[in-house]
Structure formats: structure tokens, C-alpha cells
Protein backbone atom coordinates (compact mmCIF):
# COMPACT_ATOMS: atom_id res chain seq x y z
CA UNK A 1 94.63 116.41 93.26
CA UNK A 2 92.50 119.75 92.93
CA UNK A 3 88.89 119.38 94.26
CA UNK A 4 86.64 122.26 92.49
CA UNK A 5 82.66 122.60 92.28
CA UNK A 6 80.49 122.16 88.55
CA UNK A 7 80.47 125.79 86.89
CA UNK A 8 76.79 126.20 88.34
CA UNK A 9 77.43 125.83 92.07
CA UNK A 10 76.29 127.10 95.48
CA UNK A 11 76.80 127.01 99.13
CA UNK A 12 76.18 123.38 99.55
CA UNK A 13 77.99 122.39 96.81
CA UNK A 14 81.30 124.50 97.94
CA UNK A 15 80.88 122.48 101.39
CA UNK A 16 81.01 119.40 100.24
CA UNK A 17 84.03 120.19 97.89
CA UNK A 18 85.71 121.66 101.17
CA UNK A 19 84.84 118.82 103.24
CA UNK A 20 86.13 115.87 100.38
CA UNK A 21 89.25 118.05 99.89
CA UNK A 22 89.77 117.68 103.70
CA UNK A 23 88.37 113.72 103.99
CA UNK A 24 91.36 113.17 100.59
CA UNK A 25 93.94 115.27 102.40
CA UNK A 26 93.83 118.11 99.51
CA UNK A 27 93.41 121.32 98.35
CA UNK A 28 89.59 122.86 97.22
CA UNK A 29 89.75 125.73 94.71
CA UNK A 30 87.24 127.85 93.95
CA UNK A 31 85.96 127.43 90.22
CA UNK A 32 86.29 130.79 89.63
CA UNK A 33 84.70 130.39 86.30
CA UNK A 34 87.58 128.56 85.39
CA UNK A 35 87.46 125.77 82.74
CA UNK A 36 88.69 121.84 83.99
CA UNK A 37 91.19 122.30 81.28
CA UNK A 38 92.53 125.71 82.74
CA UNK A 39 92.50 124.23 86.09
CA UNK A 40 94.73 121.11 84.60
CA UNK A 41 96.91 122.98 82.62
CA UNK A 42 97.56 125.32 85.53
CA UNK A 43 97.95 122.95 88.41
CA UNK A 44 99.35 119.84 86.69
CA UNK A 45 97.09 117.97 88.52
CA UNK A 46 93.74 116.04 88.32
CA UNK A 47 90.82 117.52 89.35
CA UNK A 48 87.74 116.16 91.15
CA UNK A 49 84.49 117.72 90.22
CA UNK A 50 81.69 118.11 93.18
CA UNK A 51 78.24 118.18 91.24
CA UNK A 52 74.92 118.30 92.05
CA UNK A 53 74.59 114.66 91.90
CA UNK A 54 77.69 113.22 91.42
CA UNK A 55 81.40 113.05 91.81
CA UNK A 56 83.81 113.19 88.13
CA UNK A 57 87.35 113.04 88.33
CA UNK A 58 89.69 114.31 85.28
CA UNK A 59 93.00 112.59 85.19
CA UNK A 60 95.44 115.20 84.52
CA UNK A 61 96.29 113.96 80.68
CA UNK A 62 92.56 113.56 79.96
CA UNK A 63 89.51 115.61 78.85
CA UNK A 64 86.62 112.41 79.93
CA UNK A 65 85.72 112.50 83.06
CA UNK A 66 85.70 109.34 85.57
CA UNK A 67 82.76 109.14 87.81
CA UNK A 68 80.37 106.03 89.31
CA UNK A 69 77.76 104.27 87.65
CA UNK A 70 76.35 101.10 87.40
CA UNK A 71 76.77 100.05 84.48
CA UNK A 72 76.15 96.84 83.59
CA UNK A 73 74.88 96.11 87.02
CA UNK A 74 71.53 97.04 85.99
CA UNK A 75 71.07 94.96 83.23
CA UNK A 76 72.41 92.44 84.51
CA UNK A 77 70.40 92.18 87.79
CA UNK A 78 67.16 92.50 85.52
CA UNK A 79 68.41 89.20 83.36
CA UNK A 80 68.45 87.50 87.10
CA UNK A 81 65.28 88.68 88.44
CA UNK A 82 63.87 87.09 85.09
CA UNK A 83 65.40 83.98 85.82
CA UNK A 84 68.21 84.09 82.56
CA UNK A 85 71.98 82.72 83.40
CA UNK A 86 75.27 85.21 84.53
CA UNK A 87 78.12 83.65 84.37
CA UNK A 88 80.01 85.84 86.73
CA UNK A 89 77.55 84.32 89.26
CA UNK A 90 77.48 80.89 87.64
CA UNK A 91 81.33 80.32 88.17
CA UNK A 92 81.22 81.94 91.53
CA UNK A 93 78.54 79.84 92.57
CA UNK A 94 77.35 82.79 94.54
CA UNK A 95 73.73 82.15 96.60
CA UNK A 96 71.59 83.64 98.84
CA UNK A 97 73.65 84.12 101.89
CA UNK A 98 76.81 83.49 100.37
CA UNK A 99 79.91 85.79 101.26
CA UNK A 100 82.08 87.17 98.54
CA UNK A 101 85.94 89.13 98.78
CA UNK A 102 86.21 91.22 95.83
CA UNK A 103 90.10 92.01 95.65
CA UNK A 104 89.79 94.71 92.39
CA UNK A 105 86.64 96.62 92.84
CA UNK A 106 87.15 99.51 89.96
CA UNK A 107 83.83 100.10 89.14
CA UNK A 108 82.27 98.11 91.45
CA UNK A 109 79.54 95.98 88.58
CA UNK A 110 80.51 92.57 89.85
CA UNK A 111 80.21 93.40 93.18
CA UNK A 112 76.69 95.17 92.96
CA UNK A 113 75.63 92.07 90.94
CA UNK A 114 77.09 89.65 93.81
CA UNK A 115 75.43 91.80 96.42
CA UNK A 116 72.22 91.51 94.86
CA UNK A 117 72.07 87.61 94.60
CA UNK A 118 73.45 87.10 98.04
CA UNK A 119 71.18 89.58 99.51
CA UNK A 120 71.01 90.53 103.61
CA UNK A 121 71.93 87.96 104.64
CA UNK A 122 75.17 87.20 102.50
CA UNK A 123 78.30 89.95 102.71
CA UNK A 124 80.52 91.30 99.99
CA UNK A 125 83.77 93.47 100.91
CA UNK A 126 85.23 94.75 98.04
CA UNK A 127 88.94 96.29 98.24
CA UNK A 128 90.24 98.81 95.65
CA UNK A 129 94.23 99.71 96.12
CA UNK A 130 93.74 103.49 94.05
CA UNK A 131 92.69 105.94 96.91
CA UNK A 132 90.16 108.03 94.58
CA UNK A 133 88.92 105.08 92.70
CA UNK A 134 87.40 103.41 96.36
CA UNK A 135 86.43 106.71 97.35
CA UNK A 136 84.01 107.75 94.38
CA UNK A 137 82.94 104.17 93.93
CA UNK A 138 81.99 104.21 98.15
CA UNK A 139 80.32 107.26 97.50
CA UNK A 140 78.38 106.10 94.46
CA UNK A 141 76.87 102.85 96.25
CA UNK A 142 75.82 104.91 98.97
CA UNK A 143 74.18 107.94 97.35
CA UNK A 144 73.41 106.15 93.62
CA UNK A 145 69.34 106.10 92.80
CA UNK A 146 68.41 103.39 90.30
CA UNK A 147 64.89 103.40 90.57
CA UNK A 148 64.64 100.32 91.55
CA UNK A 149 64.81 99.81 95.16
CA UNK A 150 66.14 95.87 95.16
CA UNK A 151 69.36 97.34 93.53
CA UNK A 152 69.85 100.23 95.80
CA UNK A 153 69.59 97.85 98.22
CA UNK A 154 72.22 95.88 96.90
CA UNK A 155 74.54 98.87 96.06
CA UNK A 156 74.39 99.72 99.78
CA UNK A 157 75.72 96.60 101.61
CA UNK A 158 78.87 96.90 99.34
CA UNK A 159 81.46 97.34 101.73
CA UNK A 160 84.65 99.35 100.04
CA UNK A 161 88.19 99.10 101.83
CA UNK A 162 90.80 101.14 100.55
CA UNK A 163 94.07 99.47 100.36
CA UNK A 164 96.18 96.93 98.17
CA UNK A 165 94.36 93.16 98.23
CA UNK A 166 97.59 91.59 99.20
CA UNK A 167 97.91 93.47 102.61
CA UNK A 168 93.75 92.90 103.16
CA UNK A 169 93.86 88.78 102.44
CA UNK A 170 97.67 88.56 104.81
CA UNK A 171 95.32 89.95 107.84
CA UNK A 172 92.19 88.47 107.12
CA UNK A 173 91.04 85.08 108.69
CA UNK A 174 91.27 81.63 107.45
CA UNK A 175 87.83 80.50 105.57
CA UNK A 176 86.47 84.01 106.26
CA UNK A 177 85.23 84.41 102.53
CA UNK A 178 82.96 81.98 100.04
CA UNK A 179 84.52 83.11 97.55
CA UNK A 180 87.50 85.64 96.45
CA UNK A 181 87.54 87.09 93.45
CA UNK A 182 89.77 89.02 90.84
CA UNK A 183 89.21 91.04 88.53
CA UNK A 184 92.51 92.66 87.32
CA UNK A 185 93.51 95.11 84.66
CA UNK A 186 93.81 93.05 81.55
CA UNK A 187 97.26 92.28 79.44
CA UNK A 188 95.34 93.18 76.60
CA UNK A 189 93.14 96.09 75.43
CA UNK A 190 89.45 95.42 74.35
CA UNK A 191 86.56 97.73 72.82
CA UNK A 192 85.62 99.06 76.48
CA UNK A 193 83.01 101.49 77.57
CA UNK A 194 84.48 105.28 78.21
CA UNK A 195 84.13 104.34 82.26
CA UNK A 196 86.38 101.38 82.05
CA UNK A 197 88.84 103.31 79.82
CA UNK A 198 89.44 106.27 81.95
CA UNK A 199 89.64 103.85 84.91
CA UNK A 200 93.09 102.77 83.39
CA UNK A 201 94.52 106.32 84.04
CA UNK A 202 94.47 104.56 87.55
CA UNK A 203 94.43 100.63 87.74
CA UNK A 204 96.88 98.90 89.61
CA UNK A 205 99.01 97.60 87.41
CA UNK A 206 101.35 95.34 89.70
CA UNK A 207 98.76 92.26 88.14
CA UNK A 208 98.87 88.89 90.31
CA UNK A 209 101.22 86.64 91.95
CA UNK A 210 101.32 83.63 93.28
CA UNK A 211 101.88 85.01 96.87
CA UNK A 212 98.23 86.60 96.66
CA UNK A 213 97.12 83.50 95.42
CA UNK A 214 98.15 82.00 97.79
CA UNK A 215 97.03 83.80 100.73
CA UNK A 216 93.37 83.89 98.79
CA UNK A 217 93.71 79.89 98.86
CA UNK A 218 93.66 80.16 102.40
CA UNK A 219 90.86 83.13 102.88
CA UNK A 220 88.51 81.32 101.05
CA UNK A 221 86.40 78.32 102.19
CA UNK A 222 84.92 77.26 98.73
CA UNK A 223 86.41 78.61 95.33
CA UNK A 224 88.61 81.70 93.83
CA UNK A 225 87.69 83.16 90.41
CA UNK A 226 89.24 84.66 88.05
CA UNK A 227 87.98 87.32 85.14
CA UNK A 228 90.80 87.78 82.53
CA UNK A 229 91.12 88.13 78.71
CA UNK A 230 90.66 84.99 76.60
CA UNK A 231 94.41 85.16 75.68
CA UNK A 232 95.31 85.91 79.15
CA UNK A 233 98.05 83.02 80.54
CA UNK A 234 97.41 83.70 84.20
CA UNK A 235 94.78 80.92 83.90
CA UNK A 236 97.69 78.30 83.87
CA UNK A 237 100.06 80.06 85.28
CA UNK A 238 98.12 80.78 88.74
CA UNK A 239 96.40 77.24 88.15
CA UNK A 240 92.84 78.15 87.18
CA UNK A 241 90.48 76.40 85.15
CA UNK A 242 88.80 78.56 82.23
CA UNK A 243 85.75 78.38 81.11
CA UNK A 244 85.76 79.37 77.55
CA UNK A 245 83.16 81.74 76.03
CA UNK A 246 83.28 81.49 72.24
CA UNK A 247 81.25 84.76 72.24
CA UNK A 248 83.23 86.74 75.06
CA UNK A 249 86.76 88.26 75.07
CA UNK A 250 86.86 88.03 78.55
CA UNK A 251 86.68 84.49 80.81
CA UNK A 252 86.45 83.48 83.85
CA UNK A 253 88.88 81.14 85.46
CA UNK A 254 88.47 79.16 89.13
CA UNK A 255 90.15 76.95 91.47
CA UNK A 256 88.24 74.92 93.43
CA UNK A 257 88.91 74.05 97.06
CA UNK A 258 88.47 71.50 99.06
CA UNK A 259 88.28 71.96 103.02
């Protein structure tokens, strides 16, 4: 990966480009006046953009950048604070002071929308197994401005691991988590925002297994859940239950346990 500065930059800019290319184990280039597209063709590589206010990485086959926002976070936070249904948070049964193990943070929605109905005194960890992926995201919930202080709040208690969910739930303790969750890439493509489609040039795409399963069934105390497309047969093959949403191409699955 290249780590460059936006075409208007300046001193403060160029240090924080240095320092991330240093923090990523990397090379910084000076923009030069350079286009991203010169830089990509030139380099083979992608590139990660230092802006004024945010971080955008280009994969190295793609012209869209990738970079943190919300999303649907916002929106969806709002519905709750006016008292109307998610059913992310329905099937989690997620509650003030609830803890939550997001295995396959990408974007991080879920787990700002967790964060916020758990609130201080709850926890969510969320791990994400591509290196640049956990370290925008991490830098997004820290430095993101909403406008609305109850979801900054919520963005900032996220705490982002950086490695593969199967290595995180073999050392983690018995009944440490609520709830674990998973939220893979899916079998089969959908109508997604530009954010979620350039986050493909770097999903994991090793999917589930049992064996994670598994070692989830023993992290967590009360249920795992499961987001997947409708046509998706990990449902019965891991042994959740679906709940079907005749408006939604996307459902969420959960086994219960009982401790």
C-alpha cells in the first residue's frame, strides 16, 4: 500500500500521512501533483488518501474510493430514539448494559447501532480480519462528528481488534459475551451502497464454519446471530433459526442458548 496526502495538502496533513505509513508498516509518497490513478498505475498498489477530514483508500483495480461513514447508523439510531422497532437489535435482544462480540465489523453500522442501545454501561468489541479495513473504521469511530452527541458517544466505545474472529473467540473466555454476532460477506450479490461495494475489494472471504461456531457457542452466555441473504443456506447448515423478512433480502438467523 502507498499512503499519499489529498492534492490540497500541508504540513499537518504530510505528518499524519508519514506517521499512518509508519503505524501500517508502509511507504508515504509525496503527491507530487500526481493523480490516484497515476499513483496506481505506477505502483501497482492501493493507495490510502490522508485528507483533511478523513481517510479514503483506492483498491488498486478501482477508481471509488473506500473510506468510514456511518451510514445507516444514523438513521437507524433516530428510528430508536423515537421508539420504532430494529430488527438487528430485536433478534439480538441487545439492552442497556448488554455486551455484544461483533466477529465481521466492515463498516462498523451494526456495531455503532449496538453501542448506542447498550450504552456505558454495556461493551461492544468488534473484530475485523482485513488490516486497513479495522484501521480506517478505528479511526472513523474515534474522530467521526455526527452532530449529534448520543451517537458520537456511541461511535467511541466501539472497540476494533484487528485479527481473524476465529483466533479472537479460541482465546477469549467462556460466557464473556451476550451476544456474538456475524455478519459475513454474502453468497450472493444485492443492490448495495458504493461503501459496501468497494468493501468487497477486501472482505474475508473464508465465510463460516462450524469450528467458529462452535467456539462462539461457548463465548456467548445468551444467543449468536446471524445476518445473511434470504437464500443464504448457512441458516441450516450452522443451525440457526431465520426470521424471514418478506420485505428484506437480507435475514437474520439465531441460536439460542441455554446456560
Amino acid at each position: 500500500m502507498i499512503v499519499t496526502t489529498a492534492g490540497r495538502t500541508n504540513a499537518q496533513m504530510i505528518n499524519r500521512a508519514e506517521s499512518i505509513a509508519d503505524e501500517l508498516n508502509t511507504v508515504y509518497l509525496n503527491r507530487n501533483k500526481q493523480s490516484i490513478i497515476e499513483i496506481q498505475q505506477q505502483y501497482k498498489e492501493d493507495v490510502l488518501v490522508v485528507g483533511k477530514n478523513r481517510l479514503e483508500v483506492y483498491p488498486k483495480n478501482a477508481s471509488q474510493p473506500l473510506f468510514f461513514h456511518p451510514n445507516s447508523a444514523m438513521f437507524r439510531i433516530k428510528r430508536l430514539m423515537r421508539e420504532h422497532h430494529d430488527p438487528f437489535i430485536e433478534t439480538a435482544d441487545l439492552k442497556k448494559g448488554s455486551s455484544m462480540l461483533d466477529c465481521t465489523l466492515g463498516l462498523g453500522s451494526d456495531s455503532i447501532v449496538a453501542s448506542f442501545v447498550v450504552g456505558s454501561g454495556g461493551r461492544v468489541v468488534a473484530i475485523e480480519g482485513q488490516k486497513i479495513i479495522s484501521y480506517i473504521v478505528n479511526e472513523g469511530l474515534r474522530s467521526w462528528e455526527s452532530g449529534t452527541s448520543i451517537i458520537d458517544d456511541a461511535m467511541r466505545r466501539i472497540k476494533v481488534v484487528s485479527t481473524d474472529n476465529y483466533g479472537y473467540l479460541k482465546e477469549a473466555d467462556d460466557n464473556s459475551f451476550d451476544v456474538v454476532y456475524f455478519d459475513p460477506m454474502f453468497e450472493h450479490d444485492l443492490n448495495e451502497s458504493n461503501g459496501i461495494h468497494q468493501l468487497k475489494h477486501y472482505g474475508i472471504k473464508s465465510g463460516l464454519s462450524s469450528e467458529v461456531i462452535n467456539e462462539a457457542k461457548r463465548v456467548a452466555r445468551k444467543r449468536i446471530v446471524l445476518k445473511d441473504h434470504w437464500q443464504s443456506l448457512r441458516f441450516d447448515e450452522l443451525g440457526f433459526t431465520a426470521t424471514k423478512r418478506k420485505t428484506s433480502k437480507f435475514h437474520f438467523g439465531v441460536i439460542i442458548l441455554e446456560k
